[in-house]
C-alpha atoms as a PDB file:
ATOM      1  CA  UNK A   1      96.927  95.872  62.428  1.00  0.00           C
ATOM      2  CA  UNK A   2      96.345  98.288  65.671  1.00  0.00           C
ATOM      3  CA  UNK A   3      93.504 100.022  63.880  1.00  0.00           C
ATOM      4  CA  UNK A   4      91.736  97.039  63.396  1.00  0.00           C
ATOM      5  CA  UNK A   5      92.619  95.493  66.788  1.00  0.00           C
ATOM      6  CA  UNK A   6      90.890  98.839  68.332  1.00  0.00           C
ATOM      7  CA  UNK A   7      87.947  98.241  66.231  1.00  0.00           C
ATOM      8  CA  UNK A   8      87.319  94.622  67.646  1.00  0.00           C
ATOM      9  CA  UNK A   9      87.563  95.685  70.513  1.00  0.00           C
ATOM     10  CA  UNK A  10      85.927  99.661  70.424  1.00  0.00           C
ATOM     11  CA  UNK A  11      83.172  98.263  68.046  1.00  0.00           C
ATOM     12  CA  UNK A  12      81.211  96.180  70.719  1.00  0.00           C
ATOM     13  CA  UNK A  13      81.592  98.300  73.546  1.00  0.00           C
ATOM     14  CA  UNK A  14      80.436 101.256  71.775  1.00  0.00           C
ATOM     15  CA  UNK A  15      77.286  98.813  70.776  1.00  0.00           C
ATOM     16  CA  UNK A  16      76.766  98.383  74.159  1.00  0.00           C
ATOM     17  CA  UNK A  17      76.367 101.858  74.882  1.00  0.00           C
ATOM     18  CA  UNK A  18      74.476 102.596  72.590  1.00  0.00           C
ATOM     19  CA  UNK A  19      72.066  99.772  73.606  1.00  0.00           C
ATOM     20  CA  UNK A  20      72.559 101.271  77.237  1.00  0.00           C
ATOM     21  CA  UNK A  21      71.176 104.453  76.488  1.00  0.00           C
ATOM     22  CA  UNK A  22      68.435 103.473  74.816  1.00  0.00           C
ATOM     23  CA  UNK A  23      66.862 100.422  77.306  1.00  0.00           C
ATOM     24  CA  UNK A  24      67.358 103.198  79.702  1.00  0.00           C
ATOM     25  CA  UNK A  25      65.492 106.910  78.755  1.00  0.00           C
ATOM     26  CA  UNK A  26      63.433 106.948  81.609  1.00  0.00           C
ATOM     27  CA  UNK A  27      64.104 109.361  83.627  1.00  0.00           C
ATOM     28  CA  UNK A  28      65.088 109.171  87.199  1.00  0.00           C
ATOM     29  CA  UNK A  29      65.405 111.320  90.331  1.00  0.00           C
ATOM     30  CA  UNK A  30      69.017 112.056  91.392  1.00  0.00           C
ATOM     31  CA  UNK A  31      69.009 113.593  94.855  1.00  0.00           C
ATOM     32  CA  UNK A  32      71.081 115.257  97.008  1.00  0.00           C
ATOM     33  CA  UNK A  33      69.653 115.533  99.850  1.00  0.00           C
ATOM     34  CA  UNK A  34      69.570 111.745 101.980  1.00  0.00           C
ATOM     35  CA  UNK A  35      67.633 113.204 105.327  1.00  0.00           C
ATOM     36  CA  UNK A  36      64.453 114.122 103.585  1.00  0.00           C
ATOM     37  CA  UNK A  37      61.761 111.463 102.248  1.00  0.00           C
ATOM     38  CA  UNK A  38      58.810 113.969  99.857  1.00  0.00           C
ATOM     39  CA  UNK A  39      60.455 116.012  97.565  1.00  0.00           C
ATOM     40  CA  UNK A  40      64.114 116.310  98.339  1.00  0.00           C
ATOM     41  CA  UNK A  41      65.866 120.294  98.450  1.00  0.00           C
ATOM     42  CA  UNK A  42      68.588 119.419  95.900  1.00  0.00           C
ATOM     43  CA  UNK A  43      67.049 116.804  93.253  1.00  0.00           C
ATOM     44  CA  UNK A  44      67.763 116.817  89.682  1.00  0.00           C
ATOM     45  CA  UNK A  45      65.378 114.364  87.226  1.00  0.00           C
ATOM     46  CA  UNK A  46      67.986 112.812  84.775  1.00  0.00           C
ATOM     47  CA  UNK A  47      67.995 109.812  82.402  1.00  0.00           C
ATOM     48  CA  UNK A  48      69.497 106.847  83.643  1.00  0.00           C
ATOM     49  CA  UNK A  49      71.874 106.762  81.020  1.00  0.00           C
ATOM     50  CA  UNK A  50      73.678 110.011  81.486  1.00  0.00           C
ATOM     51  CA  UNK A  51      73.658 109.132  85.269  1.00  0.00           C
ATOM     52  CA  UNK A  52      75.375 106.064  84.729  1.00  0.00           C
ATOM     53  CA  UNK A  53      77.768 107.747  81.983  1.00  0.00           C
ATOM     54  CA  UNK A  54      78.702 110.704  84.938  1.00  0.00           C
ATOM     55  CA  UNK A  55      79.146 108.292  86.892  1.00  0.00           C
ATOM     56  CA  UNK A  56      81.947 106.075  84.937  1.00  0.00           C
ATOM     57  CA  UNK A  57      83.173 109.973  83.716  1.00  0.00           C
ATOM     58  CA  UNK A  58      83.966 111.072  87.421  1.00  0.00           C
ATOM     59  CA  UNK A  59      85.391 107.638  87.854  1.00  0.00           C
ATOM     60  CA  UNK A  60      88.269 108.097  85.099  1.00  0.00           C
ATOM     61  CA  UNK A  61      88.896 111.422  86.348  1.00  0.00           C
ATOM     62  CA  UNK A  62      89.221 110.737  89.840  1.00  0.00           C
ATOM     63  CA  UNK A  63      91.434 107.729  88.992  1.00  0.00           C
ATOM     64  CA  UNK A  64      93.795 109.460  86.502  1.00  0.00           C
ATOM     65  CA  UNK A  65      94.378 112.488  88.862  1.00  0.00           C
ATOM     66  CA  UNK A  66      95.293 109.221  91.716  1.00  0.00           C
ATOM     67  CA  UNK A  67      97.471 107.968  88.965  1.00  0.00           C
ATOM     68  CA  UNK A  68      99.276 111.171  88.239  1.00  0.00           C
ATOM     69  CA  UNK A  69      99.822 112.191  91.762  1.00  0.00           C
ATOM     70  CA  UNK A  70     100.984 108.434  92.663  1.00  0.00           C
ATOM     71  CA  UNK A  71     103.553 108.651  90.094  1.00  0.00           C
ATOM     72  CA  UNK A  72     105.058 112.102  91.724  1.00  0.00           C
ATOM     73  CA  UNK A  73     108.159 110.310  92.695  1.00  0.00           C
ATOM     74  CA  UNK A  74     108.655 108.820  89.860  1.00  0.00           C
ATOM     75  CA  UNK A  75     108.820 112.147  87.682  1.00  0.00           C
ATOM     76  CA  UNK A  76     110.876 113.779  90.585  1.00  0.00           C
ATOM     77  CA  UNK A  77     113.921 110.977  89.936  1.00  0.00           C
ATOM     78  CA  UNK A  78     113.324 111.364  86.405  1.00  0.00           C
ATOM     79  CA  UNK A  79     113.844 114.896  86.746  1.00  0.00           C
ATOM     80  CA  UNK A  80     116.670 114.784  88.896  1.00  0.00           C
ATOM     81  CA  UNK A  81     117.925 112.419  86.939  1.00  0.00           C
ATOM     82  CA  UNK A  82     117.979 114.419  83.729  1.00  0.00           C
ATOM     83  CA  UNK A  83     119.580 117.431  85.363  1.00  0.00           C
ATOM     84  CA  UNK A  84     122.285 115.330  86.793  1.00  0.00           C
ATOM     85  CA  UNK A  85     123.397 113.526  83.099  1.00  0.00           C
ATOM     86  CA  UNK A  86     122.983 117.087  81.249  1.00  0.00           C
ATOM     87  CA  UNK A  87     125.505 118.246  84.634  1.00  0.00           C
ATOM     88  CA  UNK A  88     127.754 115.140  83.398  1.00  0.00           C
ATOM     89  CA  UNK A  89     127.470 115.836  79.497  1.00  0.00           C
ATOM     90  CA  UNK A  90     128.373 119.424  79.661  1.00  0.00           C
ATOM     91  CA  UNK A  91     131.673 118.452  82.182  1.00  0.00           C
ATOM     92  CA  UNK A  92     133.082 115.540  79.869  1.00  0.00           C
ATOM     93  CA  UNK A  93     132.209 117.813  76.971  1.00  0.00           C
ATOM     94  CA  UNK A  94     134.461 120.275  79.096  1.00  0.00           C
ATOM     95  CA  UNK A  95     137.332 117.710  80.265  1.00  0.00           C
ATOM     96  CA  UNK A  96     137.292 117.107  76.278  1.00  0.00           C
ATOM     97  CA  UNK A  97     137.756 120.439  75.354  1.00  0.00           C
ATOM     98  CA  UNK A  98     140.517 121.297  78.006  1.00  0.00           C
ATOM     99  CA  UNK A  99     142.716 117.802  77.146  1.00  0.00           C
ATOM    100  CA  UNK A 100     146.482 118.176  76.359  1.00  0.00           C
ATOM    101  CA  UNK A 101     146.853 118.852  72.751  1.00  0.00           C
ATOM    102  CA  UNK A 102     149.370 115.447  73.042  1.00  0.00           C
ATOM    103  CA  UNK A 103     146.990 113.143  74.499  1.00  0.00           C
ATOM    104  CA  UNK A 104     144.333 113.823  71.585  1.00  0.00           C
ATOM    105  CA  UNK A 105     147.124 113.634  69.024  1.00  0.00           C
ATOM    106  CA  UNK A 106     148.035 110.455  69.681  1.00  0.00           C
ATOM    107  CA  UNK A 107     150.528 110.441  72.262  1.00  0.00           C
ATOM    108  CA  UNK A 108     150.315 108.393  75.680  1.00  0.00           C
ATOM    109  CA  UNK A 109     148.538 110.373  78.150  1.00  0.00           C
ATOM    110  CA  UNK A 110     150.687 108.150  80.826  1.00  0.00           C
ATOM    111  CA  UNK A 111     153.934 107.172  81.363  1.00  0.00           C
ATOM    112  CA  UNK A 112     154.997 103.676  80.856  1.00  0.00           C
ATOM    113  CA  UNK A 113     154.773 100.912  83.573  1.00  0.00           C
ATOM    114  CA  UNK A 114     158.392 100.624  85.221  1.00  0.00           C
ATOM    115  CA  UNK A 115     159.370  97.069  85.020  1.00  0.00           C
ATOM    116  CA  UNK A 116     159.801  95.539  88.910  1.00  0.00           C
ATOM    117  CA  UNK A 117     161.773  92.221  87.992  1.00  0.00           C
END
């Protein structure tokens, strides 16, 4: 059922691109340099296409790294977290091991209540 959700919804989108790239082979003049008007120092003749495909590229990059660094906190508690139940597993695991051999036999590990009537 997910495979064929991902193709309904893959299946166009990779259509599109496809009909992206082709509408748009013409190459066009990416430049780096914004102060000069003739021929630009740093230019770079590129089809619109793989312009536009950098460009969305760069964007998921740039917004996953955001993503990952937003979420620092997040993996610090988790972290913490984690180190303080393993801390807590290994001392009950402890307290289990160093019980009275007549509390884990079956005997009362207290004494019983004292009647106050």
């Amino acid at each position: 059922m997910i495979r064929f959700l991902k193709g309904l919804i893959l299946l166009p989108i990779a259509v599109v691109v496809v009909l992206l790239a082709v509408a748009n082979r013409q190459p066009v003049m990416l430049s780096f340099d914004p102060f000069t008007n003739g021929t630009p120092a740093f230019s770079l003749p590129m089809p619109l296409y793989a312009l536009i495909f950098a460009a969305v590229a760069i964007g998921i990059v740039v917004g996953g790294v955001g993503s990952w660094l937003g979420q620092g906190d997040t993996r610090r508690d988790r972290r913490a977290k984690g180190r303080e139940l393993a801390r807590l597993r290994h001392e009950a695991e402890r307290l289990r091991q160093t019980a009275p051999t007549g509390a884990s036999a079956g005997g009362t590990a207290l004494p019983a209540p004292v009647s106050r009537a």
